[in-house]
C-alpha atoms as a PDB file:
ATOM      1  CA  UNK A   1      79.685  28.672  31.387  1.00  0.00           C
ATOM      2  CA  UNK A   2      76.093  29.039  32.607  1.00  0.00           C
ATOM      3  CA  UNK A   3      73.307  28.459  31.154  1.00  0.00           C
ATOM      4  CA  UNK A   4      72.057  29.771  27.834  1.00  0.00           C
ATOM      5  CA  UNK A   5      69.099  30.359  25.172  1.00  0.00           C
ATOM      6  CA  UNK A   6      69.837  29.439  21.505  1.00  0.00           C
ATOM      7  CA  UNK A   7      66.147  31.433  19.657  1.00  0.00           C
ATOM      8  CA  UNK A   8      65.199  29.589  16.643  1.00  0.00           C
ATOM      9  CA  UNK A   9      62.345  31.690  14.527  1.00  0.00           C
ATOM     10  CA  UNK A  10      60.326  33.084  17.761  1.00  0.00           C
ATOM     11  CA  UNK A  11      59.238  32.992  21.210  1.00  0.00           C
ATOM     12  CA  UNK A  12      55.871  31.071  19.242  1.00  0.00           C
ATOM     13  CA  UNK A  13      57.885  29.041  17.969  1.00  0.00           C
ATOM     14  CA  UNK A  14      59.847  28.105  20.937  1.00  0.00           C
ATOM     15  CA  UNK A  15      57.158  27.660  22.873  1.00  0.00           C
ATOM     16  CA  UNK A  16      55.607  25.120  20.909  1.00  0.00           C
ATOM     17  CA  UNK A  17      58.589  22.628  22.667  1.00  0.00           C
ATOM     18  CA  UNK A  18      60.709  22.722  19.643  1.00  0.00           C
ATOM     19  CA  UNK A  19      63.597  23.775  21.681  1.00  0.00           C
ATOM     20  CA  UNK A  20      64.729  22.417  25.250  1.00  0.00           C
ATOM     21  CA  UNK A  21      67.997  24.107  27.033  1.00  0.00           C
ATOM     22  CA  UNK A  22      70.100  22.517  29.393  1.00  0.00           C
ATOM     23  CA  UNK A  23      72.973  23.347  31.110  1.00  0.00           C
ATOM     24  CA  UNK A  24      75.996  22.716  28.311  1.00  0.00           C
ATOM     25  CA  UNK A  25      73.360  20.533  26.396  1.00  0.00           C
ATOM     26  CA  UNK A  26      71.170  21.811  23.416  1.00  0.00           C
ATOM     27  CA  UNK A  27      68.600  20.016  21.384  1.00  0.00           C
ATOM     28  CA  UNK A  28      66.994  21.203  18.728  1.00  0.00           C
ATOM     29  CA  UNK A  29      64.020  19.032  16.563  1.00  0.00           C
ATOM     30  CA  UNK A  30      65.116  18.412  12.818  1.00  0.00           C
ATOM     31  CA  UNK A  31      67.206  19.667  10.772  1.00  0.00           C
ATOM     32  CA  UNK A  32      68.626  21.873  13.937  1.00  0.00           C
ATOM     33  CA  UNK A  33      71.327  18.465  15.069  1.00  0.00           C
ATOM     34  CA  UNK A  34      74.244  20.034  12.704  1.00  0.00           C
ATOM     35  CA  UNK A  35      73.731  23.499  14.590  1.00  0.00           C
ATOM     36  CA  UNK A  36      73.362  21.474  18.033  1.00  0.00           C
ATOM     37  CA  UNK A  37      76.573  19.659  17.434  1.00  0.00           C
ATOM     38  CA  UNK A  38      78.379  23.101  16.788  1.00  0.00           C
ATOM     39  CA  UNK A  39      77.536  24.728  19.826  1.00  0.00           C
ATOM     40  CA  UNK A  40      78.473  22.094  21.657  1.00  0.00           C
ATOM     41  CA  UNK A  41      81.588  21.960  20.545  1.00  0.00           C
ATOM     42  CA  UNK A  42      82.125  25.476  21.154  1.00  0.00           C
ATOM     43  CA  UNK A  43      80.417  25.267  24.677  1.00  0.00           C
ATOM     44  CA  UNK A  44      82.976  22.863  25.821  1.00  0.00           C
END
């Protein structure tokens, strides 16, 4: 699967490093690990 963009709120948002993509790897700040976990698994 290549790579992907998960948007939280806004670009703004984004851009203020609260997200980071990697190839089959998301990490959100916060309350965001639950929703991390999830894609994972369905990225797998």
């Amino acid at each position: 699967m290549t790579k992907f963009v998960v948007c939280i709120e806004s670009i703004n948002y984004a851009n203020r490093g609260n997200w980071f993509i990697f190839d089959k790897a998301i990490t959100f700040k916060g309350d965001g690990g639950k929703l991390r976990r999830q894609i994972s698994e369905l990225i797998k």
